[in-house]
Protein backbone atom coordinates (compact mmCIF):
# COMPACT_ATOMS: atom_id res chain seq x y z
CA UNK A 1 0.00 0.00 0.00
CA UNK A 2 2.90 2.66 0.56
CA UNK A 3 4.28 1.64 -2.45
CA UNK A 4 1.50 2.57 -4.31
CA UNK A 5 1.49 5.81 -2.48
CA UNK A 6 4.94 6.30 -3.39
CA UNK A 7 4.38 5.53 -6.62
CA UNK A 8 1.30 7.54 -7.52
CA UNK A 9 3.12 10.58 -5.54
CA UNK A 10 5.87 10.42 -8.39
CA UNK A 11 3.23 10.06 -11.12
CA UNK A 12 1.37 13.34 -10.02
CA UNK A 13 4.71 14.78 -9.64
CA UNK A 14 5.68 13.67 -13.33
CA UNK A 15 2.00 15.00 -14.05
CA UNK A 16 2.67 18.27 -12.72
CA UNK A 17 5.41 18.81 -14.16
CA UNK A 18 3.82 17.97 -17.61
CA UNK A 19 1.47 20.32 -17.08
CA UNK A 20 3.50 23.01 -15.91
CA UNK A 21 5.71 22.64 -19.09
CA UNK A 22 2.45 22.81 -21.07
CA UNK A 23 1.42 25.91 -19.36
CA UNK A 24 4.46 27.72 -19.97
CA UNK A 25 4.46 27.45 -24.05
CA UNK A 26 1.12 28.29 -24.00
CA UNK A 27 2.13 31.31 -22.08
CA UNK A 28 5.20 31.98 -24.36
CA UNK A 29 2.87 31.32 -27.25
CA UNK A 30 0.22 33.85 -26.28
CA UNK A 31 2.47 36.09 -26.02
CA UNK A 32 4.36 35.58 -29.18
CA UNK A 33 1.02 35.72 -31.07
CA UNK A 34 0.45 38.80 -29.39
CA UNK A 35 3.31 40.16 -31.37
CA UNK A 36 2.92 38.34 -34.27
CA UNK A 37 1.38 41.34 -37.15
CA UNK A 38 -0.18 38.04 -38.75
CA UNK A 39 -2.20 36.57 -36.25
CA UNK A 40 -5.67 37.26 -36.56
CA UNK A 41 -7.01 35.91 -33.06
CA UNK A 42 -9.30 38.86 -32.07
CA UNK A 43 -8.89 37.23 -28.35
CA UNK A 44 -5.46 38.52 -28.29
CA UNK A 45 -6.34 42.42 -27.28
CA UNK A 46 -3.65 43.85 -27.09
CA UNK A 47 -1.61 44.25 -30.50
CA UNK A 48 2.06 45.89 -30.31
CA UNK A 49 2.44 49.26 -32.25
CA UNK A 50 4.52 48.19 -35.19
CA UNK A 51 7.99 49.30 -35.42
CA UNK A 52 7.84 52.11 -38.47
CA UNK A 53 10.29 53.01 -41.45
CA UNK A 54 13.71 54.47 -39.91
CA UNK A 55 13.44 52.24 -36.74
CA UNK A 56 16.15 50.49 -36.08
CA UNK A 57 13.74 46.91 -35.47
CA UNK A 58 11.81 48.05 -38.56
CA UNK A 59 12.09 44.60 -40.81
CA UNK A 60 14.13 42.55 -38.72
CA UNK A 61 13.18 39.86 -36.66
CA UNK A 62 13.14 39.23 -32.68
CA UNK A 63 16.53 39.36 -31.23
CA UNK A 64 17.63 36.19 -30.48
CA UNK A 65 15.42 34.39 -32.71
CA UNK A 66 15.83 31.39 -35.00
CA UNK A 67 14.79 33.75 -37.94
CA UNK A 68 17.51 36.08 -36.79
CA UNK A 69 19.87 33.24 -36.64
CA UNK A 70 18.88 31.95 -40.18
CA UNK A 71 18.90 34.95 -41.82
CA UNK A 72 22.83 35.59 -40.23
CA UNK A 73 23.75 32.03 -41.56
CA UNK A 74 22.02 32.62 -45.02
CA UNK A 75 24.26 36.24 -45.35
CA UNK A 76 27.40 34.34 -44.15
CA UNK A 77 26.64 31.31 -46.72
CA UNK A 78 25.82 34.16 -49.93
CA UNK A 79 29.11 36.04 -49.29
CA UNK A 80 31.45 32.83 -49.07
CA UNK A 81 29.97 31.96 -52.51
CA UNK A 82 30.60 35.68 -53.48
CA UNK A 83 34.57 34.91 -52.50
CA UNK A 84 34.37 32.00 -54.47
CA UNK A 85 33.33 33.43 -57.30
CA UNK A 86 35.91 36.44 -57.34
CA UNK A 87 38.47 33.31 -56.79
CA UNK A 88 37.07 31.49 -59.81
CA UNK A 89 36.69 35.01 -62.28
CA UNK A 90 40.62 35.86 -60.80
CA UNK A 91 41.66 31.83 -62.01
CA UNK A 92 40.05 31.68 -64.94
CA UNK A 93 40.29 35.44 -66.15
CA UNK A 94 42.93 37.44 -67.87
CA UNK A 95 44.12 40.49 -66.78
CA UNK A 96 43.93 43.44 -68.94
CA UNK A 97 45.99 46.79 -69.55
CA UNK A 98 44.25 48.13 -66.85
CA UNK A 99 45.40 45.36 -64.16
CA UNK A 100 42.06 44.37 -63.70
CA UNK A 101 41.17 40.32 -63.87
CA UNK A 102 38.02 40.17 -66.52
CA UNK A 103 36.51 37.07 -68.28
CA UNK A 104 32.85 36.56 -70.46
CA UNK A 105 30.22 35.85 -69.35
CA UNK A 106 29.89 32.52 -71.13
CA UNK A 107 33.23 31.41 -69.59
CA UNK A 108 32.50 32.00 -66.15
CA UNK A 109 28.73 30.61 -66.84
CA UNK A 110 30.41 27.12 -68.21
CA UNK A 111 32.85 27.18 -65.15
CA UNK A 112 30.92 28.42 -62.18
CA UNK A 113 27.83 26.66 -63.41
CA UNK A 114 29.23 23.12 -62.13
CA UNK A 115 29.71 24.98 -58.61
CA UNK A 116 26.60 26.68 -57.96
CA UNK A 117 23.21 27.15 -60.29
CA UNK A 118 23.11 30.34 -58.64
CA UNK A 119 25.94 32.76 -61.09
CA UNK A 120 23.49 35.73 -62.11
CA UNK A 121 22.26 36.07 -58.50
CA UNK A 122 25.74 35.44 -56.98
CA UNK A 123 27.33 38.26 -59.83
CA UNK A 124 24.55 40.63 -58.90
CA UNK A 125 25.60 40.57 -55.26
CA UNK A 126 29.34 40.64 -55.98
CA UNK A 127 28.50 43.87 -58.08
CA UNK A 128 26.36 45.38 -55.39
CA UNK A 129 29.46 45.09 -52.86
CA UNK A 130 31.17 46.96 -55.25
CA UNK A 131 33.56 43.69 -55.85
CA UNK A 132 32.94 43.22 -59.84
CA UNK A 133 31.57 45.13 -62.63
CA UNK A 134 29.87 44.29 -66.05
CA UNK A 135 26.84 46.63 -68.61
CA UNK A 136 23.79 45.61 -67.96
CA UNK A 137 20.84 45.14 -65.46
CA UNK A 138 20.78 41.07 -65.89
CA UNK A 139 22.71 38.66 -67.57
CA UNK A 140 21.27 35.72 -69.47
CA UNK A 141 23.09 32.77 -70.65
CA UNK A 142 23.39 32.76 -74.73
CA UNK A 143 22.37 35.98 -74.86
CA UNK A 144 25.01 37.56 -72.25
CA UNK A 145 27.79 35.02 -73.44
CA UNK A 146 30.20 38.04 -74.41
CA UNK A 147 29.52 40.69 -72.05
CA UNK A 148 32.68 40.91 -70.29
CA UNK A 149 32.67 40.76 -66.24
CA UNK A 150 36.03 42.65 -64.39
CA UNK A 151 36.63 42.07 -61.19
CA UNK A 152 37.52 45.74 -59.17
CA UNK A 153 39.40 44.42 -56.12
């Protein structure tokens, strides 16, 4: 009999703290959806003021969050790719009378291609950082082929 006393004083224990646990994301999850611009439970009164155009939080996410966190992994992942690519344009390149390393378009398509599918989106963010230049808003494959790409640094 005081086993079973024992035994059902751990279950309620292990019950409790179940529960408890429970409690506490439902807490954290009121409260996120309480933030959340895109939660449409009218039960949730009280809505934040939303952060406006030349705040610093204005289109960023929580602190701390995994979004944050993804978002700094995606950056760091796009600009290793955009020092790959100024490796491969500065190997496969010539340089020219200026000193500047440039190849075509069509050569660095054929050569990067088998590293990443991503070239024109890659290029576009290398030129953006100021680290390449080429004419044009968009390069297309076959009809791009000559335009020539020179990398600035």
């Amino acid at each position: 009999m005081e086993e079973d006393k024992g035994q059902s004083a751990k279950g309620a224990g292990a019950v409790g703290d179940l529960r408890k646990s429970w409690q506490t994301w439902a807490e954290d999850h009121t409260e996120y959806q309480r933030r959340n611009p895109f939660s449409n439970d009218d039960r949730l009164a009280s809505k934040p003021v939303h952060a406006h155009r030349g705040d610093p939080t204005y289109g960023r996410p929580p602190e701390g969050s995994q979004t944050e966190q993804r978002g700094k992994d995606a950056h760091s992942h796009v600009g290793k790719e955009v020092e790959e690519l100024c490796l491969i344009i500065r190997s496969t390149g010539e340089v020219g009378k200026d000193g500047h390393v440039s190849v075509t378009f069509g050569q660095l398509f054929e050569t990067y291609v088998t590293i990443s599918n991503k070239v024109v989106g890659i290029l576009l963010r290398a030129r953006k950082h100021g680290l390449v230049h080429f004419e044009g808003e968009m390069l297309w494959q076959g009809k791009d082929d000559d335009v020539i790409i020179t990398l600035l640094e």
